[in-house]
Protein backbone atom coordinates (compact mmCIF):
# COMPACT_ATOMS: atom_id res chain seq x y z
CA UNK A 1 160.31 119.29 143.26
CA UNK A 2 161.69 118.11 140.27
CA UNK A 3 159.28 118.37 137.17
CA UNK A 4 160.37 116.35 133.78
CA UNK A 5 158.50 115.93 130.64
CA UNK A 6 158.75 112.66 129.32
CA UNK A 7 157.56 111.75 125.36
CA UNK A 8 155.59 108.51 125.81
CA UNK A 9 155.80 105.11 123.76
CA UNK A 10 154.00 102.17 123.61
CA UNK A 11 155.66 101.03 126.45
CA UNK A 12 155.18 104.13 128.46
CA UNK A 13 151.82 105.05 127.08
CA UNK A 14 150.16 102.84 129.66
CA UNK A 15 150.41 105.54 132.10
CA UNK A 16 148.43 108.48 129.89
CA UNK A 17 145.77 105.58 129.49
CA UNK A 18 145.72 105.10 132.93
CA UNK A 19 145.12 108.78 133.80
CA UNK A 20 143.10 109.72 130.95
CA UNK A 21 139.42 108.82 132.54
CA UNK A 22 141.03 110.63 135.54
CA UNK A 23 140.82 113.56 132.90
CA UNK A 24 137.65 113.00 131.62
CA UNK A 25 136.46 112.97 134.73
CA UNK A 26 137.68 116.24 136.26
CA UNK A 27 136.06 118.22 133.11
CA UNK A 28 132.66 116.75 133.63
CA UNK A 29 132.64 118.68 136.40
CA UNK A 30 132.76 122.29 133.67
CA UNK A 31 131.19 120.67 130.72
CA UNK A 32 128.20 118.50 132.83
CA UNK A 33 129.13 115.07 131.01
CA UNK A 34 127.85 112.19 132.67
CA UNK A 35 128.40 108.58 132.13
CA UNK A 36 127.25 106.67 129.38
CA UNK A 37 125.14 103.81 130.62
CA UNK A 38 128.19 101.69 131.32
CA UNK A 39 129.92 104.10 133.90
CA UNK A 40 132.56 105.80 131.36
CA UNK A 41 133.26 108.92 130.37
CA UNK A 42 132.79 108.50 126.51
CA UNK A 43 129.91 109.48 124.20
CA UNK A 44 130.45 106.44 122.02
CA UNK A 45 128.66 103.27 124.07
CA UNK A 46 132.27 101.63 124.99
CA UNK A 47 131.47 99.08 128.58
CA UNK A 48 134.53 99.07 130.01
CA UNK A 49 137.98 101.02 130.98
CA UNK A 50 139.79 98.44 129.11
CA UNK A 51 137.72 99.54 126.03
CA UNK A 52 138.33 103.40 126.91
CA UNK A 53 142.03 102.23 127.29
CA UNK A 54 142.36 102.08 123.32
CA UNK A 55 140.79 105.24 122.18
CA UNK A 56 144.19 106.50 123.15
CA UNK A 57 145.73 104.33 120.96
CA UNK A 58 146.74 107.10 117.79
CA UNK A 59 148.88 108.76 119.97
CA UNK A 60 151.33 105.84 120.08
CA UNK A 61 151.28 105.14 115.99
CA UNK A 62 152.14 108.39 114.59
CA UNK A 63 155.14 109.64 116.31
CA UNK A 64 155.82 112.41 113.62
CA UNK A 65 152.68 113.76 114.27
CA UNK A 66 151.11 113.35 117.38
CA UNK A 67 153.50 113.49 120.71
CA UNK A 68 152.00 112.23 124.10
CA UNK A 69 153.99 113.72 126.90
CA UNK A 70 154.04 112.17 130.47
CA UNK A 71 154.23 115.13 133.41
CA UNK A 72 156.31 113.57 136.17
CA UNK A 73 156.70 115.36 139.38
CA UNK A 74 159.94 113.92 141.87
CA UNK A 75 159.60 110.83 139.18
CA UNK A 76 155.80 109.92 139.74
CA UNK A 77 153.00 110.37 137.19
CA UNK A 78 151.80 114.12 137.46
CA UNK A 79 150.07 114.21 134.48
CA UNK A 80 149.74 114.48 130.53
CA UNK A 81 150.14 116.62 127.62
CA UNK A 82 149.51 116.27 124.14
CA UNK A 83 150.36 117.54 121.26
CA UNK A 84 149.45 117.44 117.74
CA UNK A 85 150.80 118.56 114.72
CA UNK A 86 150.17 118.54 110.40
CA UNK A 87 146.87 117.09 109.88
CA UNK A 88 146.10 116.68 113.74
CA UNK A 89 146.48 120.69 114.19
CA UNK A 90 144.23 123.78 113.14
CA UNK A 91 145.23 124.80 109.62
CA UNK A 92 148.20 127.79 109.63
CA UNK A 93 149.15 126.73 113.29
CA UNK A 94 152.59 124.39 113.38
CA UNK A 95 151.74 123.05 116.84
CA UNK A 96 148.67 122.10 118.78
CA UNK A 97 148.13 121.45 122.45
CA UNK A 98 145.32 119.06 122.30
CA UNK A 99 144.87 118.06 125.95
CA UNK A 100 146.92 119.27 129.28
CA UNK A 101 146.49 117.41 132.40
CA UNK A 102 147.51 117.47 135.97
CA UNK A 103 146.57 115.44 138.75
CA UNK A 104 145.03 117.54 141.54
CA UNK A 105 147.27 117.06 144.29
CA UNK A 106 149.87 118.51 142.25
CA UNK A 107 147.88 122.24 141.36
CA UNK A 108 148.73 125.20 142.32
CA UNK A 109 152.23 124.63 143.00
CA UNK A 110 153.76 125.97 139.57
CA UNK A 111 153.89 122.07 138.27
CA UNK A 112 151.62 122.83 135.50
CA UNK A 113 153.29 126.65 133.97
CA UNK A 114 156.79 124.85 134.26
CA UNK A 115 155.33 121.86 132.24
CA UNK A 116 154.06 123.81 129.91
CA UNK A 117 156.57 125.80 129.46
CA UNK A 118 159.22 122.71 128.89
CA UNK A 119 156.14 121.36 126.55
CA UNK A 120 156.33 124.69 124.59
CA UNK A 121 159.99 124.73 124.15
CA UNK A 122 160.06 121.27 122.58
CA UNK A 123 159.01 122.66 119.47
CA UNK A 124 159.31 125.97 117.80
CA UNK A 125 156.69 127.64 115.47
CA UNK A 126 153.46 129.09 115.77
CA UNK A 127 151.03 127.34 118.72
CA UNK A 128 147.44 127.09 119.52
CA UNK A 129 145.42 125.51 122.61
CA UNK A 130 141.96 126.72 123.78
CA UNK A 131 139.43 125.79 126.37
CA UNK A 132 136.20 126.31 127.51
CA UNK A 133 135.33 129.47 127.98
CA UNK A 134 132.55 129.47 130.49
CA UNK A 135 132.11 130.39 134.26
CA UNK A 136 132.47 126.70 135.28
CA UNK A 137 136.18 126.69 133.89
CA UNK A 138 137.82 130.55 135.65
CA UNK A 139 140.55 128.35 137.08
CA UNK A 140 141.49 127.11 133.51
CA UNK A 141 141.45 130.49 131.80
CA UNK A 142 143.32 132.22 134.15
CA UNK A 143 146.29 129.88 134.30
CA UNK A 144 146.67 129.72 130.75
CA UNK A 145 146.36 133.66 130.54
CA UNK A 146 149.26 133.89 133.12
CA UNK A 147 150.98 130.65 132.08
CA UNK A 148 151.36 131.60 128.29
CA UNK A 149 151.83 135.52 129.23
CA UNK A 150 154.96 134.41 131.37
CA UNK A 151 155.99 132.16 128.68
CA UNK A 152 155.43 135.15 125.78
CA UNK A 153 156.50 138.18 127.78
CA UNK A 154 152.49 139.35 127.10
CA UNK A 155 153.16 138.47 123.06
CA UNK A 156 150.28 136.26 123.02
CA UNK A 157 146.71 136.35 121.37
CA UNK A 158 143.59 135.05 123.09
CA UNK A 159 139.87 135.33 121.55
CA UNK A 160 136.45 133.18 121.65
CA UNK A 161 135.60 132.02 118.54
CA UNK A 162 134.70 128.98 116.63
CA UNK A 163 136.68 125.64 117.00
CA UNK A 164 136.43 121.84 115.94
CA UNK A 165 135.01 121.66 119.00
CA UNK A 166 132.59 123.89 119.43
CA UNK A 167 133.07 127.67 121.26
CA UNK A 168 136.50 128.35 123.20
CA UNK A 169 138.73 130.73 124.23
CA UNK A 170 141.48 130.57 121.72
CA UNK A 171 145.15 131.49 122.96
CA UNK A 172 147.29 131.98 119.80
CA UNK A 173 150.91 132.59 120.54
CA UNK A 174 154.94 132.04 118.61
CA UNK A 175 157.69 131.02 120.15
């Protein structure tokens, strides 16, 4: 299968928007979100997935900052990944991975470590992603432990602490 990571546009970005309630959706079932009263994953009381559609809007007017990737898989939308940088990353960190996403037909078939991997070689310096580090989320935890171990040869950092949103297991890593 061939895997390419793809930086989205505003031409592009349609297809992130498209699979981001997708997203949203797959991590109520470790965080227990529900709806608003209009159906949609969102705290803030937006009606419709047209609404939703333009809180991903930033990602698409700050191109030296903020860098929406599109996962394709054999040329079809496999999912996202995005990354954030300057003011949009932790303080002392040169690269953040704010949200990773893959569709679920395409788990557990090495789509997501190689995506990642191409993700993390797009820019050099010192990284950060974390996620939830409760029962409901094993599956998440252990393919970043393995994902970012292959990637680091075991030169990696990974802790629970305090984030800008809220408790998480913290992986730390350079490359």
């Amino acid at each position: 299968m061939e895997i390419e990571l793809v930086l989205a546009n505003n031409e592009s970005g349609n297809i992130i928007k498209n699979l981001y309630p997708l997203y949203l959706y797959d991590l109520s079932e470790i965080y227990g979100n529900i709806p608003n009263e209009y159906g949609i994953y969102e705290d803030e009381p937006i009606k419709t997935l047209e609404e939703q559609y333009h809180v991903q809007d930033i990602w698409f007017q700050k191109p030296e900052l903020l860098f929406p990737f599109i996962i394709f898989a054999d040329k079809k939308p496999a999912g996202f990944a995005l990354v954030s940088t300057g003011e949009y990353s932790p303080k002392e960190i040169d690269y953040y991975l704010y949200e990773f996403f893959l569709l679920r037909p395409y788990r557990g078939k090495d789509i997501g470590e190689i995506s990642a991997k191409q993700v993390f070689d797009k820019f050099q310096g010192k990284w950060q992603l974390h996620t939830n580090p409760t029962s409901s989320n094993k599956k998440a935890q252990s393919f970043w432990n393995k994902t970012i171990n292959n990637y680091t040869s075991g030169n990696f950092e990974s802790v629970c602490g305090p984030t800008f949103d809220g408790e998480k297991l913290i992986f730390r890593f350079s490359n």
